[in-house]
Structures are given as structure tokens and as C-alpha cells.
PDB file of N, CA and C in Angstrom:
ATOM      1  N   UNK A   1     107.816  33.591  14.587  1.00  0.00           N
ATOM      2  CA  UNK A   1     106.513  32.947  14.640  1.00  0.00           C
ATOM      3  C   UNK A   1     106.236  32.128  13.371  1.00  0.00           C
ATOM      4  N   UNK A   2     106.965  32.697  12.287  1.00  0.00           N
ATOM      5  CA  UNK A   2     106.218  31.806  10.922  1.00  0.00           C
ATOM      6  C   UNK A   2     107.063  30.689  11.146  1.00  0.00           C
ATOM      7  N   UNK A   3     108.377  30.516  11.944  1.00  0.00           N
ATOM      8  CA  UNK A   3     108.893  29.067  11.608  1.00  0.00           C
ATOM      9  C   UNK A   3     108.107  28.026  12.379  1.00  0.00           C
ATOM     10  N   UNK A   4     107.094  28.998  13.941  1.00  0.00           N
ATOM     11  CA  UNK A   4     106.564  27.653  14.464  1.00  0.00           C
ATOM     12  C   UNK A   4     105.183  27.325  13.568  1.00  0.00           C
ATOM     13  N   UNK A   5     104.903  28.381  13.060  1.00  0.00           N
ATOM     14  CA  UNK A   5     103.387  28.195  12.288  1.00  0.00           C
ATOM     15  C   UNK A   5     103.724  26.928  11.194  1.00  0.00           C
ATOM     16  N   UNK A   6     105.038  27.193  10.568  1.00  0.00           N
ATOM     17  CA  UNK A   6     105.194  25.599   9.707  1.00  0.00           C
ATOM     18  C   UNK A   6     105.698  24.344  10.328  1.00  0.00           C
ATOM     19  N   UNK A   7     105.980  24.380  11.635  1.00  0.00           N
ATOM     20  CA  UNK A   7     105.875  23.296  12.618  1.00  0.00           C
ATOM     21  C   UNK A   7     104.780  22.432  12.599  1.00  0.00           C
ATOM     22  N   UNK A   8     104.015  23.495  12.891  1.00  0.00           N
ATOM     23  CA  UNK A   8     102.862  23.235  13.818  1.00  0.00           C
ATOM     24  C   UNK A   8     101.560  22.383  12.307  1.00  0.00           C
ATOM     25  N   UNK A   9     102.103  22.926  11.503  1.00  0.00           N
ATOM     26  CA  UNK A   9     101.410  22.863  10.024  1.00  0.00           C
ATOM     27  C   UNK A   9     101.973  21.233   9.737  1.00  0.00           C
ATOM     28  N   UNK A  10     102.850  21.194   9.375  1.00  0.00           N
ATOM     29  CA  UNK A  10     103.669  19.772   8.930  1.00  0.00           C
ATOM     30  C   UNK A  10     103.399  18.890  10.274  1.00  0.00           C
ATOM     31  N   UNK A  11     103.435  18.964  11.298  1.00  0.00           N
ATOM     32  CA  UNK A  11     103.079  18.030  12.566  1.00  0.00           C
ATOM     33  C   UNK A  11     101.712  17.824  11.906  1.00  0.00           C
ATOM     34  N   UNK A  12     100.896  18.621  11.857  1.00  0.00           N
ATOM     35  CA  UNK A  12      99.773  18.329  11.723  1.00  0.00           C
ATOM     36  C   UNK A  12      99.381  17.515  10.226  1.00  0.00           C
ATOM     37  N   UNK A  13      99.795  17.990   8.972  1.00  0.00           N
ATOM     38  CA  UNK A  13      99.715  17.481   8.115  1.00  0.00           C
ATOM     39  C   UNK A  13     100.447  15.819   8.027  1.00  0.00           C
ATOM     40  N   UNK A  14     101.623  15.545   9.205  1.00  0.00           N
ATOM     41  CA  UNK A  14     102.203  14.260   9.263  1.00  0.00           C
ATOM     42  C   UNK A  14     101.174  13.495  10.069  1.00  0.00           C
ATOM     43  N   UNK A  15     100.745  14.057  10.867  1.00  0.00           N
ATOM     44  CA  UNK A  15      99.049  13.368  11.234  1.00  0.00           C
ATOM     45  C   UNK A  15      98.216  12.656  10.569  1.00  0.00           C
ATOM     46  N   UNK A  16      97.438  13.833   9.892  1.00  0.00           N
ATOM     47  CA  UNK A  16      96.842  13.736   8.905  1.00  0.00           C
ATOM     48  C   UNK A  16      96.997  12.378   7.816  1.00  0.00           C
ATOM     49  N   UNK A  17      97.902  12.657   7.522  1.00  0.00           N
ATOM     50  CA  UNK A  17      98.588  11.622   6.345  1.00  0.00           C
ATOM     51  C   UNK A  17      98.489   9.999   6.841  1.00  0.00           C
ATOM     52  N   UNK A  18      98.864   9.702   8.235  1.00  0.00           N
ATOM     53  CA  UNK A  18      99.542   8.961   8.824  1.00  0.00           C
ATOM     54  C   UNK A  18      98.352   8.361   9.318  1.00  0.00           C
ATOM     55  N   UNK A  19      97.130   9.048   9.695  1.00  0.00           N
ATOM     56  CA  UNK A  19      96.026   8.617   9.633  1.00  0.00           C
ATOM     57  C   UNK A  19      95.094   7.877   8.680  1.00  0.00           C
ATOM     58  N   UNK A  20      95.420   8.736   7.594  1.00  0.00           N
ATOM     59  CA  UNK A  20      94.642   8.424   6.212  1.00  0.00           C
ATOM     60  C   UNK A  20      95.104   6.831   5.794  1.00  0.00           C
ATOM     61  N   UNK A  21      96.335   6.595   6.137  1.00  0.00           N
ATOM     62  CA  UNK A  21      97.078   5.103   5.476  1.00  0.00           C
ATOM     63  C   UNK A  21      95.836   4.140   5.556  1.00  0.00           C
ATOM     64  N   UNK A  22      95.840   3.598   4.592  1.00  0.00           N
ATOM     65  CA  UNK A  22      94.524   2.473   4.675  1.00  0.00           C
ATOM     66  C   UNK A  22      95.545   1.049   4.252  1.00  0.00           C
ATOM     67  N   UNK A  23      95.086  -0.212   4.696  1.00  0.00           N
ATOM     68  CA  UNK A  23      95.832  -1.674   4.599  1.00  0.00           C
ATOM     69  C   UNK A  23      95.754  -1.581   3.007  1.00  0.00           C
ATOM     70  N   UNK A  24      96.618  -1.998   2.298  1.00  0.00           N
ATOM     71  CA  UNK A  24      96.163  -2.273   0.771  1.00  0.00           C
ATOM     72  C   UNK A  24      95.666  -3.982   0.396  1.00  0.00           C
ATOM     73  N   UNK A  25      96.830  -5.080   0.362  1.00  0.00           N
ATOM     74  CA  UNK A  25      96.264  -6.563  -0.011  1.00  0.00           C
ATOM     75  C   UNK A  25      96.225  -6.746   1.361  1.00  0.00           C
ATOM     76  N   UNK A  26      96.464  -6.291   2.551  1.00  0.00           N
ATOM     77  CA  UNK A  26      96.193  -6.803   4.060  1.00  0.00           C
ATOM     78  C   UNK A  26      95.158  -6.511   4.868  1.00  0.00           C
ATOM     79  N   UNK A  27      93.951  -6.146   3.806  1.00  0.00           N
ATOM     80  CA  UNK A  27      92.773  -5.634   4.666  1.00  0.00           C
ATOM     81  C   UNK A  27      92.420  -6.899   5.902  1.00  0.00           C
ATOM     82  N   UNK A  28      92.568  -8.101   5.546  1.00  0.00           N
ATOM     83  CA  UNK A  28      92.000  -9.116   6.677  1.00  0.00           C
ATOM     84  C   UNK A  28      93.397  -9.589   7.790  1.00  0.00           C
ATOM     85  N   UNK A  29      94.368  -9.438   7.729  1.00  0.00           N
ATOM     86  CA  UNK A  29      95.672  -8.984   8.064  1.00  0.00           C
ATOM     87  C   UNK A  29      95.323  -8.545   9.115  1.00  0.00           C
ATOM     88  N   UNK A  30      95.002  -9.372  10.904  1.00  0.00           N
ATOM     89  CA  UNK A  30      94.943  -8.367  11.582  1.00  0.00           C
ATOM     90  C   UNK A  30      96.184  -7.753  12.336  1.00  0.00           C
ATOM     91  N   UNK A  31      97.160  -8.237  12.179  1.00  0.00           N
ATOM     92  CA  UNK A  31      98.660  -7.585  12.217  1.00  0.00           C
ATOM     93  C   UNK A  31      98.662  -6.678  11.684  1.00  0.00           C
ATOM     94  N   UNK A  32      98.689  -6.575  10.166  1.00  0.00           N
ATOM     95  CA  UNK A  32      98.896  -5.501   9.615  1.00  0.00           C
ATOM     96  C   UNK A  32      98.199  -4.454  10.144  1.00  0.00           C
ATOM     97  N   UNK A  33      97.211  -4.572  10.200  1.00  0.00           N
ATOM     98  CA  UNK A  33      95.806  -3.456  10.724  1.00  0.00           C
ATOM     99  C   UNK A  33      96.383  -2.726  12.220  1.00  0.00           C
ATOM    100  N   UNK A  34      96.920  -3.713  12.845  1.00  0.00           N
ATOM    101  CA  UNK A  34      96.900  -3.208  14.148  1.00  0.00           C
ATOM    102  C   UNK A  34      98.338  -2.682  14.014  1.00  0.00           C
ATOM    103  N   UNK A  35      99.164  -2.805  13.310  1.00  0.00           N
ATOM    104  CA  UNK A  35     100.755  -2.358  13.600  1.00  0.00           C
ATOM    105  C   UNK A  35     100.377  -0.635  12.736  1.00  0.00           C
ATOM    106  N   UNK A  36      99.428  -0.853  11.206  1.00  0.00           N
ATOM    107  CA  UNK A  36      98.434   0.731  10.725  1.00  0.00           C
ATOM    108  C   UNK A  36      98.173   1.584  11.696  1.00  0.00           C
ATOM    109  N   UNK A  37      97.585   1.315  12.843  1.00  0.00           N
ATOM    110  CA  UNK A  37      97.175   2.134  13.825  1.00  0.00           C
ATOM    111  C   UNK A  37      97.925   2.393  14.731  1.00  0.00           C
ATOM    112  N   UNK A  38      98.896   1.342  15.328  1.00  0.00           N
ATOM    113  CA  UNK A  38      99.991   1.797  16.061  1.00  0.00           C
ATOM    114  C   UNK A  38     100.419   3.024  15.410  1.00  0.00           C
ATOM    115  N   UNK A  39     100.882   3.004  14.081  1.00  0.00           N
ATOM    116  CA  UNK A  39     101.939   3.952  13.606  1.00  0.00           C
ATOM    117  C   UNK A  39     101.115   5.476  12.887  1.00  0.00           C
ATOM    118  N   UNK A  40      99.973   5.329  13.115  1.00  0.00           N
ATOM    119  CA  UNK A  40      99.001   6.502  13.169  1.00  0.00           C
ATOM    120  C   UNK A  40      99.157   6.947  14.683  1.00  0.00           C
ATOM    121  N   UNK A  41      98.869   6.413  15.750  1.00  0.00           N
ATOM    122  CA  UNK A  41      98.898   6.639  16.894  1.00  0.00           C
ATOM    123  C   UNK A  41     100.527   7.723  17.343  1.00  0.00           C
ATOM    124  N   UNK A  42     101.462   6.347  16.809  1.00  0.00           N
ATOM    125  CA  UNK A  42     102.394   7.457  16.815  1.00  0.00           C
ATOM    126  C   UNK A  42     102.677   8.379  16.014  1.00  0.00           C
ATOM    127  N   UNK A  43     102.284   8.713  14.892  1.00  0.00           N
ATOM    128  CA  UNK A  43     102.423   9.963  14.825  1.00  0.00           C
ATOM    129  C   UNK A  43     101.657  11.062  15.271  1.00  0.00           C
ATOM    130  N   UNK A  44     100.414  10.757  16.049  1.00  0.00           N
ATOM    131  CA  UNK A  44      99.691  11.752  16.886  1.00  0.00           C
ATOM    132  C   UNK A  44     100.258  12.286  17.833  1.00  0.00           C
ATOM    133  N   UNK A  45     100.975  11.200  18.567  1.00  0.00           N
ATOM    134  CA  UNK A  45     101.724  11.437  19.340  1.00  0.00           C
ATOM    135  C   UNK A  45     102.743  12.397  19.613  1.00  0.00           C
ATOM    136  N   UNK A  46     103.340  11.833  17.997  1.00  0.00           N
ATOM    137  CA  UNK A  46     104.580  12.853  17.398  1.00  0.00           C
ATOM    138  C   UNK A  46     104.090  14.351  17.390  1.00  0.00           C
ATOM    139  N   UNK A  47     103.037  14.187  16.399  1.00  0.00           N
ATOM    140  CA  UNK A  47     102.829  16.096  16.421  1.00  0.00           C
ATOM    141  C   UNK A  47     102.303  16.781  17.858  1.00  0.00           C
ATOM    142  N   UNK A  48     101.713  15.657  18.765  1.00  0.00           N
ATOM    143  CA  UNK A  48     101.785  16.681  20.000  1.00  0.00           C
ATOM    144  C   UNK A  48     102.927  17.146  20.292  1.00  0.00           C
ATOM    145  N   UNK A  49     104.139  16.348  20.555  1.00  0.00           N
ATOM    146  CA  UNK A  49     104.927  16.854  20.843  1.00  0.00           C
ATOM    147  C   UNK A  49     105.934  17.562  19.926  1.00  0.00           C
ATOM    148  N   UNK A  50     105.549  17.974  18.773  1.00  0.00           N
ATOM    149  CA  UNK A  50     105.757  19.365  17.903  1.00  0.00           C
ATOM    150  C   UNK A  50     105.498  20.472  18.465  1.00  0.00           C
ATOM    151  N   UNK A  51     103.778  20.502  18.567  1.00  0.00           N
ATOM    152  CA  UNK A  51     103.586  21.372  19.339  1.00  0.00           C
ATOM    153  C   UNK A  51     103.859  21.673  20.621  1.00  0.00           C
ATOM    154  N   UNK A  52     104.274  20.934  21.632  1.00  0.00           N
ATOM    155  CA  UNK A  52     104.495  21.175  22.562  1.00  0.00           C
ATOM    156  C   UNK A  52     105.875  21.519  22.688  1.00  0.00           C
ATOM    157  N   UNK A  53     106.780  21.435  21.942  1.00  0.00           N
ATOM    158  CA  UNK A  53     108.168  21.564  21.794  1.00  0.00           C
ATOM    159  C   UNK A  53     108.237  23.535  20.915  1.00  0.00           C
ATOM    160  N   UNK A  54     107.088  23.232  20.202  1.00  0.00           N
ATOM    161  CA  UNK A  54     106.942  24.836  19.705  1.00  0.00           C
ATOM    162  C   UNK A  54     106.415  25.675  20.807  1.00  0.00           C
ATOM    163  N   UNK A  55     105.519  25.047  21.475  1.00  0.00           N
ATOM    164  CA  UNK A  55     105.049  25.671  22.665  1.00  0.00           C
ATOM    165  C   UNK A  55     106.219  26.268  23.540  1.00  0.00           C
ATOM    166  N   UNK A  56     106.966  25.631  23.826  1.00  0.00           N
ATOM    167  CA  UNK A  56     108.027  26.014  24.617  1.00  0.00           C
ATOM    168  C   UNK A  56     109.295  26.765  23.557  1.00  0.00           C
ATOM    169  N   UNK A  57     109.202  26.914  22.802  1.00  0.00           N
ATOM    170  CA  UNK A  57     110.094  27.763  21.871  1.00  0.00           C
ATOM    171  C   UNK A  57     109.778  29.024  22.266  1.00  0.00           C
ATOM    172  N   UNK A  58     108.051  28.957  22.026  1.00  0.00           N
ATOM    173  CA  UNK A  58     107.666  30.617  22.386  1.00  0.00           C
ATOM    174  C   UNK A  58     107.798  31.035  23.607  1.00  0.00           C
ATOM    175  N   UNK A  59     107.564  30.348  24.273  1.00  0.00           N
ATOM    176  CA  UNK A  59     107.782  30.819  26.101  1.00  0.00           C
ATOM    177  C   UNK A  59     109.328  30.906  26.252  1.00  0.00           C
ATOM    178  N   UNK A  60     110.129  30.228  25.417  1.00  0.00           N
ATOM    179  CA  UNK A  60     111.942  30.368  25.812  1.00  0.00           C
ATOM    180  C   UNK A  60     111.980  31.834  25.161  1.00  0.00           C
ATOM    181  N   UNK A  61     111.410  31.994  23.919  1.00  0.00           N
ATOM    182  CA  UNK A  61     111.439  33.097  23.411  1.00  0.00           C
ATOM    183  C   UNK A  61     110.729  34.388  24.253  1.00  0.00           C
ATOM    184  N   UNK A  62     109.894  34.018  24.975  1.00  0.00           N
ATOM    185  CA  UNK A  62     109.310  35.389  25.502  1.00  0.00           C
ATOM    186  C   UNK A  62     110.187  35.332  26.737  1.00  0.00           C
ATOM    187  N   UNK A  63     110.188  34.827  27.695  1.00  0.00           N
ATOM    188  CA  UNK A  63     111.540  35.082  29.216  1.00  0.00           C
ATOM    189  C   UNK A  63     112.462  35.417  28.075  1.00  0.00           C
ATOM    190  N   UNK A  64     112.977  35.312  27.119  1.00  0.00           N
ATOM    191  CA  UNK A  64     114.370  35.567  26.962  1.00  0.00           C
ATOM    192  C   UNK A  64     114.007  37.298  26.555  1.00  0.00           C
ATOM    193  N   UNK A  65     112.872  37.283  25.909  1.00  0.00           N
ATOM    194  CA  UNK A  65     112.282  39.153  25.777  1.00  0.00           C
ATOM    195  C   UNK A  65     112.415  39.467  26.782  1.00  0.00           C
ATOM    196  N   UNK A  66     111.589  38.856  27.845  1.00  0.00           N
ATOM    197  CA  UNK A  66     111.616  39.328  28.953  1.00  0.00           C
ATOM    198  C   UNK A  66     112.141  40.033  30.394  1.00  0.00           C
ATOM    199  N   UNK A  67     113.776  39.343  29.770  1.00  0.00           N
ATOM    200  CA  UNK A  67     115.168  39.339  30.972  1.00  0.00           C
ATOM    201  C   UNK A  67     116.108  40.487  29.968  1.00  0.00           C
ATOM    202  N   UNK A  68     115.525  41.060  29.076  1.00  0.00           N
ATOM    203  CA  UNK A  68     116.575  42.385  28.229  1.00  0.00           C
ATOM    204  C   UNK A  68     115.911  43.277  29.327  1.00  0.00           C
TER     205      UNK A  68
END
């Protein structure tokens, strides 16, 4: 469990981060701005499917308890 808890932690903190990015000399840049949010977007994206990939770790992990 603690390896998905730091999954699930770093997905989220790569979020986080990936969100926070602000344009620096390209504030009027609306390329720049919009390619910023693309790549926030994907990493939202990304950590869902952290979690959802941890999600299914635990369920492989419990049937596999389950079938001893």
C-alpha cells in the first residue's frame, strides 16, 4: 500500500506543479498560453491515470489474495 500511496502522491503533486506553470515573457503569447494549458491538462490527465492504474494494482492485488 505505501508504494501506491507515493503514486498517488507524486501524480498528484505532478498536477499540482503542472498547473501552477504561469507564461513568463509570453504572457500576451496566445500560443504560448494555450499550448500552458494543454500541458496542465495533460498532466491531469496523466495522474488520473496513476490512479487508475494504482487502482487496479489493488484489485490485481486483492483477486490474487483472493484465489490462495
Amino acid at each position: 500500500m505505501n508504494k501506491i500511496a507515493a503514486v498517488l502522491a507524486s501524480a498528484t503533486l505532478l498536477s499540482l506543479a503542472a498547473c501552477g506553470e504561469k507564461p513568463k515573457d509570453e504572457t500576451n503569447n496566445a500560443a504560448a498560453v494555450e499550448n500552458i494549458v494543454e500541458n496542465a491538462a495533460n498532466a491531469v490527465e496523466n495522474a488520473s491515470n496513476a490512479v487508475e492504474n494504482a487502482s487496479n494494482a489493488v484489485e490485481n492485488t486483492a483477486n490474487a489474495s483472493n484465489a490462495k
